[in-house]
C-alpha atoms as a PDB file:
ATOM      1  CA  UNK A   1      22.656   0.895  16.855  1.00  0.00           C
ATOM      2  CA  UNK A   2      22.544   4.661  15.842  1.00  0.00           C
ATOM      3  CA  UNK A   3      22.307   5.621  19.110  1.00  0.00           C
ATOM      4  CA  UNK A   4      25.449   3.830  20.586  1.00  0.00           C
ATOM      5  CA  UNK A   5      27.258   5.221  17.283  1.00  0.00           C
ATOM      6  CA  UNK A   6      25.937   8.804  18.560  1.00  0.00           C
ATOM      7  CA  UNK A   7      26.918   8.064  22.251  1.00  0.00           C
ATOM      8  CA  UNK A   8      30.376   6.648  21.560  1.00  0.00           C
ATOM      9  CA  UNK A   9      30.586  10.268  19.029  1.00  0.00           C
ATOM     10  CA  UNK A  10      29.859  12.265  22.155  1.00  0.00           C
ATOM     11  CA  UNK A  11      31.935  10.832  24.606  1.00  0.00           C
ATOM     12  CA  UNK A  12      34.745  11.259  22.130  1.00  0.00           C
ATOM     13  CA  UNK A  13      34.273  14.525  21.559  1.00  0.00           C
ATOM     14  CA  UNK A  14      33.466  15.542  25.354  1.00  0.00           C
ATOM     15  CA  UNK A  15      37.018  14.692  25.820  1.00  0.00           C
ATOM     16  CA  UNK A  16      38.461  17.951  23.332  1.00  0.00           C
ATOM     17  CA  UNK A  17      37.977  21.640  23.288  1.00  0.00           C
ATOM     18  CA  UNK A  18      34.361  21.624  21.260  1.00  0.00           C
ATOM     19  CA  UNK A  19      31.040  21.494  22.816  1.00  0.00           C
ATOM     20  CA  UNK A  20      29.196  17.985  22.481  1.00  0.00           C
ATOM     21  CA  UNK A  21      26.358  20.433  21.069  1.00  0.00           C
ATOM     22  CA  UNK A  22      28.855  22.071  18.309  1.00  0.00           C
ATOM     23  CA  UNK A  23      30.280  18.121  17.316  1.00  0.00           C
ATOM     24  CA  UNK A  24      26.500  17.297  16.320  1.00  0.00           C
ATOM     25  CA  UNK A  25      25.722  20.100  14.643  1.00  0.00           C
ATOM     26  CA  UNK A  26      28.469  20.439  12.365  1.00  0.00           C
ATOM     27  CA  UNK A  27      29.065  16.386  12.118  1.00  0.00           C
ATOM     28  CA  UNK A  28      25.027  16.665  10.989  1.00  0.00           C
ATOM     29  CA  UNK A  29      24.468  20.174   9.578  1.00  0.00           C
ATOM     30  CA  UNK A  30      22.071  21.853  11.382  1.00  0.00           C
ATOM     31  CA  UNK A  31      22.189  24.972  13.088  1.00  0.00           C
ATOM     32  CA  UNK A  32      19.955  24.231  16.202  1.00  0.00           C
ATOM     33  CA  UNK A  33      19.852  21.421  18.201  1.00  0.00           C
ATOM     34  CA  UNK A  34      17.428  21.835  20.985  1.00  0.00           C
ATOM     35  CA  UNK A  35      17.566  19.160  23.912  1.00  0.00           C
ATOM     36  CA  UNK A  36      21.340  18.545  23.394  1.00  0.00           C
ATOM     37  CA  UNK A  37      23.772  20.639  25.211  1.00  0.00           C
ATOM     38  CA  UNK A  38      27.148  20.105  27.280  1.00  0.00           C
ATOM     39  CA  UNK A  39      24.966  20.529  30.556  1.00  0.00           C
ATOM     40  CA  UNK A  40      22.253  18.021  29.937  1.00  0.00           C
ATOM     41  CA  UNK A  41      22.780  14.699  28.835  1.00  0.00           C
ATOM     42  CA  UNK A  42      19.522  14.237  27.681  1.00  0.00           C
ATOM     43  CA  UNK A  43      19.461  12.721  24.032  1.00  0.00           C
ATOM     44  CA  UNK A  44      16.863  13.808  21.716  1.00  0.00           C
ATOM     45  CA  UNK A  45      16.051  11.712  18.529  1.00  0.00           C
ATOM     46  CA  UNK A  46      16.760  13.422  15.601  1.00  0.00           C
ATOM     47  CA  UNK A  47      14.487  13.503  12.741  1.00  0.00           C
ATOM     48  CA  UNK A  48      15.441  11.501   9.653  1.00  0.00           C
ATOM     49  CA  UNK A  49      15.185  14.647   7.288  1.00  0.00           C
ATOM     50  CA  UNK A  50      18.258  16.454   8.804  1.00  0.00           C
ATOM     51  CA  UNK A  51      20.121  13.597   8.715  1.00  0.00           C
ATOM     52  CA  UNK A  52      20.348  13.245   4.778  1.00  0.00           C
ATOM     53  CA  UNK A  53      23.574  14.890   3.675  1.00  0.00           C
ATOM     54  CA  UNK A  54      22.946  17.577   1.078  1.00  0.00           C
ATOM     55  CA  UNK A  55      25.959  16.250  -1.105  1.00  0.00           C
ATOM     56  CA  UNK A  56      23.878  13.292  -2.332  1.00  0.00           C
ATOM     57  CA  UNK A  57      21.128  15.361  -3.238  1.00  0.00           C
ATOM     58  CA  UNK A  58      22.496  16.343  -6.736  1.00  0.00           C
ATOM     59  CA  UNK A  59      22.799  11.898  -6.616  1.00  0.00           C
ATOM     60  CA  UNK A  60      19.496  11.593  -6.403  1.00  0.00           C
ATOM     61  CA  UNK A  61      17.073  11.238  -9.929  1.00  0.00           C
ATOM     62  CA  UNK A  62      13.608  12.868  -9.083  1.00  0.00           C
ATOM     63  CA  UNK A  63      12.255  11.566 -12.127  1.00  0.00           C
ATOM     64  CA  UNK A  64      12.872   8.268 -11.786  1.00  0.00           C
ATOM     65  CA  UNK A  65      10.028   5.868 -11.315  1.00  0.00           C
ATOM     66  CA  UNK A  66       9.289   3.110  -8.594  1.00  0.00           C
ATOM     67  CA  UNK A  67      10.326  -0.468  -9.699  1.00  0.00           C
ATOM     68  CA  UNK A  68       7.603  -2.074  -7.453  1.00  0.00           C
ATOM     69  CA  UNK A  69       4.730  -3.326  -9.326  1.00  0.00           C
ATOM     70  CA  UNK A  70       1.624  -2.020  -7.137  1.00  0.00           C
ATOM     71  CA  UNK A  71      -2.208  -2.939  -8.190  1.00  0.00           C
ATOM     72  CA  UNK A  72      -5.322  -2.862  -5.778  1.00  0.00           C
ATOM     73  CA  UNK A  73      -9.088  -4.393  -6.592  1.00  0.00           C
ATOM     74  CA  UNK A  74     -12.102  -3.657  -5.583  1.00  0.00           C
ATOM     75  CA  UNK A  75     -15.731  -4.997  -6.175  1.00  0.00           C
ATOM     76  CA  UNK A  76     -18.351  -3.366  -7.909  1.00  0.00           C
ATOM     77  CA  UNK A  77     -21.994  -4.287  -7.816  1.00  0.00           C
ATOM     78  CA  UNK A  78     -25.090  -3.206 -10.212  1.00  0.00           C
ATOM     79  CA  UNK A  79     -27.701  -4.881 -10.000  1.00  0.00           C
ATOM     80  CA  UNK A  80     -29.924  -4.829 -13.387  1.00  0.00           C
ATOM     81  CA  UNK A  81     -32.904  -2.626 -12.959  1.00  0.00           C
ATOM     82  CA  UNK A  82     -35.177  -3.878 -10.170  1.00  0.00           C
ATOM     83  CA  UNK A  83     -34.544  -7.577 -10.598  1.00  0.00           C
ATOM     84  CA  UNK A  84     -32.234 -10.055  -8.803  1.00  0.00           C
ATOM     85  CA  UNK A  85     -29.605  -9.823 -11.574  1.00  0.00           C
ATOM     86  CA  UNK A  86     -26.708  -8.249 -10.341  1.00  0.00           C
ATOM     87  CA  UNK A  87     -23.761  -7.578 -12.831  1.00  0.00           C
ATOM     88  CA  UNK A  88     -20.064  -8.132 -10.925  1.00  0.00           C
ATOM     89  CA  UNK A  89     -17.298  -6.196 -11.888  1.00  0.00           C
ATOM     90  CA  UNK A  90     -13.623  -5.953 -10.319  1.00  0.00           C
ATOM     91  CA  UNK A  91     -12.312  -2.049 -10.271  1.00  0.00           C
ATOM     92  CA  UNK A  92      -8.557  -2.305 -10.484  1.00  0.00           C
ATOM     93  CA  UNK A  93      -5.594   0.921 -10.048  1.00  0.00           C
ATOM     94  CA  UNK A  94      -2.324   0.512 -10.953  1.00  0.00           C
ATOM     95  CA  UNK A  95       0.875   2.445 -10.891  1.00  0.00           C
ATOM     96  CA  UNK A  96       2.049   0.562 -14.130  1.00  0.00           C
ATOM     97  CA  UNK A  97       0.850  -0.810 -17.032  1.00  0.00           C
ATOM     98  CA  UNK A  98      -1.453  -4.484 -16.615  1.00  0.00           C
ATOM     99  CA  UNK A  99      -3.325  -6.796 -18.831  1.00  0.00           C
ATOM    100  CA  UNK A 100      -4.683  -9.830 -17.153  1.00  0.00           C
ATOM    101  CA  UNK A 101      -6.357 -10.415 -13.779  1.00  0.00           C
ATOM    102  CA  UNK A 102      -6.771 -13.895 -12.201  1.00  0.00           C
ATOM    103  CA  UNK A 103      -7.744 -15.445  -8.904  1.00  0.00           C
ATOM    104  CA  UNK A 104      -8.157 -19.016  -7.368  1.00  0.00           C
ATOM    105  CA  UNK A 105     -11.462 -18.309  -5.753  1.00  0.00           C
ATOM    106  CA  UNK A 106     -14.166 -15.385  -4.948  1.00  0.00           C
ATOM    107  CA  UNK A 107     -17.362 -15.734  -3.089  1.00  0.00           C
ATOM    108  CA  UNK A 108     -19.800 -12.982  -2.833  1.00  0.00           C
ATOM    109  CA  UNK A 109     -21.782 -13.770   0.670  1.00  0.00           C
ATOM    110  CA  UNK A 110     -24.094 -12.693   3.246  1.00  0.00           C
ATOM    111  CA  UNK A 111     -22.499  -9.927   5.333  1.00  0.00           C
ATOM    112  CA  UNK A 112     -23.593 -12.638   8.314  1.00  0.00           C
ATOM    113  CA  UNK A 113     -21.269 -14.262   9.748  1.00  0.00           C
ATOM    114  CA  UNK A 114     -23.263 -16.660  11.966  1.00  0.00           C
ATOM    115  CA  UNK A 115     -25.034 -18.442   9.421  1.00  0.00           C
ATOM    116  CA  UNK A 116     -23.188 -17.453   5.678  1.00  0.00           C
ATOM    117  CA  UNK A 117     -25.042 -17.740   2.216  1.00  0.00           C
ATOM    118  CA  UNK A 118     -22.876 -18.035  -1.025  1.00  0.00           C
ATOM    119  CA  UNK A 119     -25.070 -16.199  -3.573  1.00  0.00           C
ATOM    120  CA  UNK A 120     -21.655 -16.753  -5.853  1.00  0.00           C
ATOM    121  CA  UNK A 121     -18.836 -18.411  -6.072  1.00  0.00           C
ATOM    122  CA  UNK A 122     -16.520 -17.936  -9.223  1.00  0.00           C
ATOM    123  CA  UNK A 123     -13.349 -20.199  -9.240  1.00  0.00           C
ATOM    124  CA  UNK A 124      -9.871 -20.376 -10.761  1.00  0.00           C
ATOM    125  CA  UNK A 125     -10.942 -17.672 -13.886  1.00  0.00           C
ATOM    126  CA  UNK A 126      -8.579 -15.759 -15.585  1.00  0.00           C
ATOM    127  CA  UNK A 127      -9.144 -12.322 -17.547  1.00  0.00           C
ATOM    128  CA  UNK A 128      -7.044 -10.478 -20.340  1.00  0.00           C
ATOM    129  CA  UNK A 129      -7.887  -7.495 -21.073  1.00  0.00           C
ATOM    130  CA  UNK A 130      -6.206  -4.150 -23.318  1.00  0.00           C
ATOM    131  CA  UNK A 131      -3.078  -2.876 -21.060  1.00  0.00           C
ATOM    132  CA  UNK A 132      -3.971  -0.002 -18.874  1.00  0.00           C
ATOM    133  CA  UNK A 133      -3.024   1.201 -15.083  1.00  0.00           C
ATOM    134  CA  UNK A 134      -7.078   1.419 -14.247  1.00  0.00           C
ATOM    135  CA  UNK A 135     -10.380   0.568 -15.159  1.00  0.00           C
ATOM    136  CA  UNK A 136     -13.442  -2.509 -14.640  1.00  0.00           C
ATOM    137  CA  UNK A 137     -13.521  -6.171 -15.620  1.00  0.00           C
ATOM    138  CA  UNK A 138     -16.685  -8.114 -15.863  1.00  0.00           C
ATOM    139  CA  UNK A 139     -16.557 -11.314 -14.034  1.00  0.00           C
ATOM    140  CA  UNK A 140     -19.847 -12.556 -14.693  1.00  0.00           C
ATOM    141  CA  UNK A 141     -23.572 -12.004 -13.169  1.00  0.00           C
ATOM    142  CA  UNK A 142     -24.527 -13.253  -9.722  1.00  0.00           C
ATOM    143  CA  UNK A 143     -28.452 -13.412  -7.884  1.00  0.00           C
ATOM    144  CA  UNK A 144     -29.366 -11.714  -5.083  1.00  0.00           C
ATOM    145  CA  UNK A 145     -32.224 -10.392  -3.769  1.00  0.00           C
ATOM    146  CA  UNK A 146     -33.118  -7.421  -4.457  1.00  0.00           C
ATOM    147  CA  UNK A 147     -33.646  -6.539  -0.630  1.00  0.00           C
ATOM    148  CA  UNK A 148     -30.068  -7.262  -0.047  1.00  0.00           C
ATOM    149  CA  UNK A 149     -28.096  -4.018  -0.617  1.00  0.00           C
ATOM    150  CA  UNK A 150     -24.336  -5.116   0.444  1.00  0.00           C
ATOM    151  CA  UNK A 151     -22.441  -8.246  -0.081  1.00  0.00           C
ATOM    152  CA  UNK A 152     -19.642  -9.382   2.185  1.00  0.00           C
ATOM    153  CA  UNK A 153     -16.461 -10.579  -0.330  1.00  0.00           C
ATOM    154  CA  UNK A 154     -14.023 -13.046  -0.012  1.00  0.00           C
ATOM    155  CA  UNK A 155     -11.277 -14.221  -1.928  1.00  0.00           C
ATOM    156  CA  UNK A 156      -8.271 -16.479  -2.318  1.00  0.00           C
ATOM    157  CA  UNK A 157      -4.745 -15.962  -4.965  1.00  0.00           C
ATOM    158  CA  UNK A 158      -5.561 -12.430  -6.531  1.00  0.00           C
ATOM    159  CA  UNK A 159      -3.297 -11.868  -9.101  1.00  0.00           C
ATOM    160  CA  UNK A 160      -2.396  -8.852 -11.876  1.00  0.00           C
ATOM    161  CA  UNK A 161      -0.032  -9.117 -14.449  1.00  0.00           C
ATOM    162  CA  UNK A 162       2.065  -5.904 -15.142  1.00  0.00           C
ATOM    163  CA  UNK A 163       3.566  -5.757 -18.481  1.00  0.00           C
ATOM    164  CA  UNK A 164       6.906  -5.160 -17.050  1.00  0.00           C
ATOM    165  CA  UNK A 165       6.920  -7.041 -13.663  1.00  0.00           C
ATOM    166  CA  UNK A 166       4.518 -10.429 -14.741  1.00  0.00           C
ATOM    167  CA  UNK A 167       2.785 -11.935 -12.526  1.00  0.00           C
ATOM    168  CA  UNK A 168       2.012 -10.086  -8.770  1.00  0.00           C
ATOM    169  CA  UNK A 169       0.040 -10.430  -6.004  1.00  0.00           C
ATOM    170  CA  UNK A 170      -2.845  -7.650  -5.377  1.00  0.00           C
ATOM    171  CA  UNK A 171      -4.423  -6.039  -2.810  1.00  0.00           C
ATOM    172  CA  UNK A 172      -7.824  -5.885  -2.596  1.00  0.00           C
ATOM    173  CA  UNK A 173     -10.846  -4.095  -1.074  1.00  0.00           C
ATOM    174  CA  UNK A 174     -12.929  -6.366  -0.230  1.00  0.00           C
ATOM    175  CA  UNK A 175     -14.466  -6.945   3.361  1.00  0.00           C
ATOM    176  CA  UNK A 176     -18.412  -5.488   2.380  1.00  0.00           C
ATOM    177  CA  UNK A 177     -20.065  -4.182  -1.633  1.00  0.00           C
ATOM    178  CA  UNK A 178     -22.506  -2.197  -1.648  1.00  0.00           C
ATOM    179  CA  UNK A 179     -24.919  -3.342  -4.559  1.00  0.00           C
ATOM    180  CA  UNK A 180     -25.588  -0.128  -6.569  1.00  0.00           C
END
């Protein structure tokens, strides 16, 4: 669409006294316009930064925040001395303030694909915790052996609640643990 808008500009302009080459500069304020010029009719793409008009700079509040409501998750694995105990803990980053963490299901497995073992399966649990944009939950204990030093992850419905938003869905991290 832009460029048709920029063609139909050019061929309007060809048609006066100024250059093709002057129109875009001055319709776009820059002083050099390499690639465009009344004897080549090449089109070059301009970049987005000199097209924003330096008028509605002043407009614009640096110190405003985003709106959107972002959270990741990861999982962290530490398995309890040398035994099979291995405590589970979802690491969550926010850029706003969240108290609660829930999902539908999550399965800590054998990386292997070809023939899976669930060493853990925790379904539909909720946690609340103090408001913060970062830190760990504990989601329980899981066994695995202690030869096994990554877990492949897998979950369904992860969601954060954000004190101003409610209830969002988060990324996660998962794919492979390593048990520390």
């Amino acid at each position: 669409m832009w460029r048709f808008l920029l063609t139909l500009f050019l061929s309007v302009q060809l048609c006066t006294n100024v250059s093709a080459a002057e129109s875009v500069q001055n319709s776009i304020g820059i002083s050099e316009l390499s690639g465009l010029t009344e004897d080549n009719e090449e089109i070059y793409e301009i970049p987005i930064e000199t097209q924003i008009n330096t008028d509605d700079l002043e407009k614009i509040d640096m110190n405003e925040r985003s709106t959107n409501a972002i959270a990741t998750c990861s999982l962290s694995l530490v398995r309890n001395g040398n035994s099979k105990n291995v405590h589970v803990y979802i690491k969550y980053k926010s850029n706003q303030l969240m108290n609660h963490i829930k999902f539908k299901q999550l399965k800590i497995m054998t990386p292997n694909l070809l023939s899976p073992l669930t060493y853990k399966t925790y379904e539909d649990k909720s946690y609340k915790f103090t408001a913060r944009k970062s830190g760990y939950v504990n989601i329980g204990d899981a066994s695995i052996p202690k030869t096994v030093k990554y877990v492949r992850v897998v979950s369904s419905k992860l969601y954060v609640y954000f004190l101003s938003k409610g209830w969002v869905a988060a990324t996660h991290n998962w794919g492979t643990a390593n048990i520390n």
